[in-house]
Structure formats: C-alpha cells, structure tokens
PDB file of N, CA and C in Angstrom:
ATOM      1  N   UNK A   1     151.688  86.752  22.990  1.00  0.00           N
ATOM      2  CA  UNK A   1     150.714  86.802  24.066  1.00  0.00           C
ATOM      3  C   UNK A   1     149.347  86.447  23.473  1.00  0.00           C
ATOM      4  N   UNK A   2     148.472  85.509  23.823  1.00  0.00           N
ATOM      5  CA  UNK A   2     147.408  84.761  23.342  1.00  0.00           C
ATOM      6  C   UNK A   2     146.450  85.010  24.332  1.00  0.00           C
ATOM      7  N   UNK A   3     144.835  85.307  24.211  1.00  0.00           N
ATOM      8  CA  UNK A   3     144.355  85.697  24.760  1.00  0.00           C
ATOM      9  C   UNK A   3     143.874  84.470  26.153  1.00  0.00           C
ATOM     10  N   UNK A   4     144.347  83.134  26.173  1.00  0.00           N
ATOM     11  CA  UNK A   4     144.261  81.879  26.495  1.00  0.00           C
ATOM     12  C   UNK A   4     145.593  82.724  27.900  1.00  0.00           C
ATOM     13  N   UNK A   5     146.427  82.524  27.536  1.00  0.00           N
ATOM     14  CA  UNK A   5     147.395  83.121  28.367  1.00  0.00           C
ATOM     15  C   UNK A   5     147.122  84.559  29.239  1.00  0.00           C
ATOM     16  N   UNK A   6     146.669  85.702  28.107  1.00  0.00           N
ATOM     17  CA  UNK A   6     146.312  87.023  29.657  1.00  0.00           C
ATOM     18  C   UNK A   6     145.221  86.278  30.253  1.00  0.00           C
ATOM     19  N   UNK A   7     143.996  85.492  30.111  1.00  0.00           N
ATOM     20  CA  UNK A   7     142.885  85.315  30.934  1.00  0.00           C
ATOM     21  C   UNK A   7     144.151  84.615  32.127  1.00  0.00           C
ATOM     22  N   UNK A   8     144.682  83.767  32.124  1.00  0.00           N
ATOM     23  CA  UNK A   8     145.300  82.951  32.925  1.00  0.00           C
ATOM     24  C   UNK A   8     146.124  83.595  34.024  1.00  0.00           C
ATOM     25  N   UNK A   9     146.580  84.345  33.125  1.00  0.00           N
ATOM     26  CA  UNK A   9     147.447  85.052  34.106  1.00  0.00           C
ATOM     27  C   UNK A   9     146.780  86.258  34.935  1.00  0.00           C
ATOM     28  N   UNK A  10     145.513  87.275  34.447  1.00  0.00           N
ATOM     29  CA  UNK A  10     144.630  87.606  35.045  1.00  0.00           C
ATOM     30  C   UNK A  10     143.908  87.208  35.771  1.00  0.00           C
ATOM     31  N   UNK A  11     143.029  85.922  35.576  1.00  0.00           N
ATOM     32  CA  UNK A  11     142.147  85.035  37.044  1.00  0.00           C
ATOM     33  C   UNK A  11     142.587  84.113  36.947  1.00  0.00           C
ATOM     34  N   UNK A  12     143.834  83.556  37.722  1.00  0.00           N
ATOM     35  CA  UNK A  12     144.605  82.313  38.007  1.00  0.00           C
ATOM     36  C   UNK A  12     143.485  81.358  39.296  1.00  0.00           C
ATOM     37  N   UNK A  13     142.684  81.984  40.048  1.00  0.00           N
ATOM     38  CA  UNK A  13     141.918  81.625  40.617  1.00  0.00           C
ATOM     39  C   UNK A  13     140.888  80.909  39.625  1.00  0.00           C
ATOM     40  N   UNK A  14     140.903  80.943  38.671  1.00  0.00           N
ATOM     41  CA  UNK A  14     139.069  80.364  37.599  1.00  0.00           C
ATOM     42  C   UNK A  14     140.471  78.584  37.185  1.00  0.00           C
ATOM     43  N   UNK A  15     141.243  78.729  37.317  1.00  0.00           N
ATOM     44  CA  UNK A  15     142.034  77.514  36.768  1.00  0.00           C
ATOM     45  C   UNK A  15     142.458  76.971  38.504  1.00  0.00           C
ATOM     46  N   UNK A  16     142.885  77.454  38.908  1.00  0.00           N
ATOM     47  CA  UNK A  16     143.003  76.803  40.578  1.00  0.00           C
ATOM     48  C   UNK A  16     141.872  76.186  40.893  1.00  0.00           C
ATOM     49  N   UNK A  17     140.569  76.640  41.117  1.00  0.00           N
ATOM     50  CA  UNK A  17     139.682  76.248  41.439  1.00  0.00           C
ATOM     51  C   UNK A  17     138.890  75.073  40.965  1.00  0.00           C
ATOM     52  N   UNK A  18     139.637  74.821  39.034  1.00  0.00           N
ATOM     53  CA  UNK A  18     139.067  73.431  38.686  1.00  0.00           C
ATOM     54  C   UNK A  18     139.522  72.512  39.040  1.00  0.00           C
ATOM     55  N   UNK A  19     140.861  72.741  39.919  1.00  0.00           N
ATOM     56  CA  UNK A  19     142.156  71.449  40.046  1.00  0.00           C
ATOM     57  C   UNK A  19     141.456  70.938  40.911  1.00  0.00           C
ATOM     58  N   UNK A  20     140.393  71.553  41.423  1.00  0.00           N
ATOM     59  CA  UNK A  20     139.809  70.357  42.584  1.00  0.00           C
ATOM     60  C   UNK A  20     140.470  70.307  43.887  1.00  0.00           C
ATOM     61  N   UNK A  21     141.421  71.302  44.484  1.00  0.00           N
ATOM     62  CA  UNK A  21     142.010  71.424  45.346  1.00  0.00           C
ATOM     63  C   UNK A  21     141.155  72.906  46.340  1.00  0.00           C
ATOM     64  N   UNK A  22     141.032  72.603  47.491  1.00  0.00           N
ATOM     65  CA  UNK A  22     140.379  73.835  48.383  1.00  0.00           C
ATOM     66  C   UNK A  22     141.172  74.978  48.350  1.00  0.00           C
ATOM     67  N   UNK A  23     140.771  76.031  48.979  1.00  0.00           N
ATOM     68  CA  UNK A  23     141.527  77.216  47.995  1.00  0.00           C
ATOM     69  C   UNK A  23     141.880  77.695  49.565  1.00  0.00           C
ATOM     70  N   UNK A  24     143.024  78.420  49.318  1.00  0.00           N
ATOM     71  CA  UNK A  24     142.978  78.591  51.147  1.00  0.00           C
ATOM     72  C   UNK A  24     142.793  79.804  51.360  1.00  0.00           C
ATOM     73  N   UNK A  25     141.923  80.570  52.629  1.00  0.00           N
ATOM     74  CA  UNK A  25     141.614  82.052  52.498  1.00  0.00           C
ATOM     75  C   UNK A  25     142.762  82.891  53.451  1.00  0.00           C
ATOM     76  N   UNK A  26     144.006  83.046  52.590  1.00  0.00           N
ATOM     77  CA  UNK A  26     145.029  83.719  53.366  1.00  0.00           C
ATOM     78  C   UNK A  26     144.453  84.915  54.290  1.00  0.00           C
ATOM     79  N   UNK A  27     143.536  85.801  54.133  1.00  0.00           N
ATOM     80  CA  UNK A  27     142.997  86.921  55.216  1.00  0.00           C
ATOM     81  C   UNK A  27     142.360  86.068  56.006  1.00  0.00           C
ATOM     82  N   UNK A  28     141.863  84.777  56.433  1.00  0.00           N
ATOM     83  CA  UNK A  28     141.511  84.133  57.392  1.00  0.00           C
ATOM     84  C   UNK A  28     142.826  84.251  58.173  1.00  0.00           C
ATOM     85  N   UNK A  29     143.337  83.421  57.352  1.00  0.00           N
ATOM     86  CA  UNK A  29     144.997  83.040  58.027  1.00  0.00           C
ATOM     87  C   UNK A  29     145.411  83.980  58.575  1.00  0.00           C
ATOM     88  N   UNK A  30     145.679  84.952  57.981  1.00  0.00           N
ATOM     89  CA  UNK A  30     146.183  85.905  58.769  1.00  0.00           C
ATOM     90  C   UNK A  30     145.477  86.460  60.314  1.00  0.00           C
ATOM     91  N   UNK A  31     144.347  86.955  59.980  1.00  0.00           N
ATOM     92  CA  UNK A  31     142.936  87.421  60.997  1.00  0.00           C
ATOM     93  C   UNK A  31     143.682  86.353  62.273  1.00  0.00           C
ATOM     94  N   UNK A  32     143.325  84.881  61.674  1.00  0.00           N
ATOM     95  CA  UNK A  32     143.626  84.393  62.872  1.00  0.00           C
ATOM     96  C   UNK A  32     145.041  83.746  63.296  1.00  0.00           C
ATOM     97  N   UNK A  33     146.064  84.288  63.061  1.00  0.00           N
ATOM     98  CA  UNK A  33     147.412  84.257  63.710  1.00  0.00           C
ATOM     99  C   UNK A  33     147.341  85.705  64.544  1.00  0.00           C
ATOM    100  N   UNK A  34     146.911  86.735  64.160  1.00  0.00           N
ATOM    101  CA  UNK A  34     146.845  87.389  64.927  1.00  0.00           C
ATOM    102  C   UNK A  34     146.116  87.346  66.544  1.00  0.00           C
ATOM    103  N   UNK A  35     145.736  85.947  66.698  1.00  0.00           N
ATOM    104  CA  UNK A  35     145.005  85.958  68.126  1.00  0.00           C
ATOM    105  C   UNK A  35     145.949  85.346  68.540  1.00  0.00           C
ATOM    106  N   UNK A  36     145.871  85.492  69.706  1.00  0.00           N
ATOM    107  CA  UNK A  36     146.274  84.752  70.867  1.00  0.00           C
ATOM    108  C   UNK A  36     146.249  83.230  71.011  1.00  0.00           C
ATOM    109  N   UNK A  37     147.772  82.121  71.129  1.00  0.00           N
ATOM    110  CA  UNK A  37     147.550  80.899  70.816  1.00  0.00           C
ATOM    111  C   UNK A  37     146.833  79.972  69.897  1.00  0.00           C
ATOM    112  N   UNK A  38     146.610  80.716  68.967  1.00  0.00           N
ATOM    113  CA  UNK A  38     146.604  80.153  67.172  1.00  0.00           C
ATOM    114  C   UNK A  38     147.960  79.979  66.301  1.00  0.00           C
ATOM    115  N   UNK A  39     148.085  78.600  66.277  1.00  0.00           N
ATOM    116  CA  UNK A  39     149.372  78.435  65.274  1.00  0.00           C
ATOM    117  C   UNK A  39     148.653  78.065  63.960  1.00  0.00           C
ATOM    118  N   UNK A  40     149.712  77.520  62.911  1.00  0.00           N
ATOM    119  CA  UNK A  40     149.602  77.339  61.742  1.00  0.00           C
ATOM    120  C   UNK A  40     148.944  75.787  61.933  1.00  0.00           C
ATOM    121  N   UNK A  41     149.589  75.065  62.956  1.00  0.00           N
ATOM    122  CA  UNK A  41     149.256  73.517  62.706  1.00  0.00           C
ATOM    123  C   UNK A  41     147.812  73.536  63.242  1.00  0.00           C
ATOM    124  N   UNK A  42     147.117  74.796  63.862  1.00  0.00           N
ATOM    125  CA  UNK A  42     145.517  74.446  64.041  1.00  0.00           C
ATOM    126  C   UNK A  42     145.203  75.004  62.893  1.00  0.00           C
ATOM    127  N   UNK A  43     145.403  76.126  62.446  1.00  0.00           N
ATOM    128  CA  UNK A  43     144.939  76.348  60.988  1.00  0.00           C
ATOM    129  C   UNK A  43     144.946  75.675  59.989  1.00  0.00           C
ATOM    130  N   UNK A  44     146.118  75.030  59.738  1.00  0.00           N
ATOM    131  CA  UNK A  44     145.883  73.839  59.132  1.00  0.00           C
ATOM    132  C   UNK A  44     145.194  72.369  59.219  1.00  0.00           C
ATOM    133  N   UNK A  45     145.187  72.157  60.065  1.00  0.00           N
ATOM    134  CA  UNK A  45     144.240  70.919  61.084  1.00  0.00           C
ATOM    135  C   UNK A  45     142.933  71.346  60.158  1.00  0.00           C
ATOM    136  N   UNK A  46     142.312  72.932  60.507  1.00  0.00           N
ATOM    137  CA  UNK A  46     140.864  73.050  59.987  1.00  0.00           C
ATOM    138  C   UNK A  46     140.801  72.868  58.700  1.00  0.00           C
ATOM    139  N   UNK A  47     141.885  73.903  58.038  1.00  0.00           N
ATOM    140  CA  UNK A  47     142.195  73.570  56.492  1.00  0.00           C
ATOM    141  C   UNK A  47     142.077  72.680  56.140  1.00  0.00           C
ATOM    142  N   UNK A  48     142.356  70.913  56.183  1.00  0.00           N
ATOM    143  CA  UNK A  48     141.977  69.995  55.847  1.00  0.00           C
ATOM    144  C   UNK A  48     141.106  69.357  56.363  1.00  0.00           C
ATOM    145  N   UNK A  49     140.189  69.363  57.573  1.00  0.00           N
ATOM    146  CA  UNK A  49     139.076  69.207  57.539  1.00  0.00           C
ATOM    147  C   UNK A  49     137.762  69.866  57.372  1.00  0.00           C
ATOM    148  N   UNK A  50     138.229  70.992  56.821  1.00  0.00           N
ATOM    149  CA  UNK A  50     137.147  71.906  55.884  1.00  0.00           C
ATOM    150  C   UNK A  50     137.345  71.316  54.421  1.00  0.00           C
ATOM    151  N   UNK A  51     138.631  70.790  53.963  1.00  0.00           N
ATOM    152  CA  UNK A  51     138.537  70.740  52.580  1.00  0.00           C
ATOM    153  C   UNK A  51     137.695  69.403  52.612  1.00  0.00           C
ATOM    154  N   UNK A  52     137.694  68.225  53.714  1.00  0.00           N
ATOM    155  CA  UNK A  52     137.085  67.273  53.506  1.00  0.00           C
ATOM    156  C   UNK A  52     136.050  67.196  53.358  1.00  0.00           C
ATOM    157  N   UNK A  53     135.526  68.072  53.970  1.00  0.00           N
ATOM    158  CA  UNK A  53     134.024  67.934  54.279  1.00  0.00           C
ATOM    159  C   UNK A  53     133.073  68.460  52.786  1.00  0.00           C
ATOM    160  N   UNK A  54     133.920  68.772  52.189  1.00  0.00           N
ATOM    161  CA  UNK A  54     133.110  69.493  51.143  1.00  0.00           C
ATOM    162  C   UNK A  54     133.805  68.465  49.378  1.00  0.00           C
ATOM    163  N   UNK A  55     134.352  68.102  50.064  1.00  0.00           N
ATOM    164  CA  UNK A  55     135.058  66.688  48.916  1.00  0.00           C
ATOM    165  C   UNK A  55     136.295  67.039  47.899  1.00  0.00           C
ATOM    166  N   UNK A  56     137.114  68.037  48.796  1.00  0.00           N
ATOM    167  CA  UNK A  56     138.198  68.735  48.115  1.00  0.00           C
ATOM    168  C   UNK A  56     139.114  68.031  48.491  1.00  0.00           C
ATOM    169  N   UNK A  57     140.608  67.905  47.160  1.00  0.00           N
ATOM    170  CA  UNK A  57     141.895  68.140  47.870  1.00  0.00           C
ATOM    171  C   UNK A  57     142.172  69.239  49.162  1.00  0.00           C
ATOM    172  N   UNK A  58     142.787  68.519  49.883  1.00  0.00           N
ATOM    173  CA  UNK A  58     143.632  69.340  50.999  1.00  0.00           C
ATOM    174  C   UNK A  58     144.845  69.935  50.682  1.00  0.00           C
TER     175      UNK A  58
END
C-alpha cells in the first residue's frame, strides 16, 4: 500500500475531476426524480448541456 494509492482511493474525486469529464451531482438526481414528471432523459438532456457550457466532457 503506497501512499500514491490510499490518497486515490480516499479522494477519487481530486483524479475524476482532472479527466476533464463533468462530475454528476447524484443528490440533484435524486432531489429531482423525486418530483413529479422528471425522468432520467431530462436529467440527462441538462447533464450534457451543463457540461457544455462550461467546456466539459459529458
């Protein structure tokens, strides 16, 4: 076990976040499936045009 490895496996978020890919906020997701006529394909719809707008992978 190398200290390269616990950081990694402790904040996997500090290495996700360089891939350059948008990070998705699952308690959004959730919050909003819980309403009324919210599916996944509008959540996702925003998901990638939130990641665009800010110059991320989707």
């Amino acid at each position: 076990m190398t200290d390269k490895w616990l950081e990694e496996f402790l904040f996997p978020e500090i290495k996700q976040e360089a891939s350059g890919r948008h990070l998705i906020n699952f308690e959004h997701v959730h919050n909003e499936l819980a309403k009324p006529n919210v599916t996944l394909t509008l959540l996702h719809d925003e998901y990638v045009r939130e990641a665009k707008s800010v110059n991320k992978i989707p």
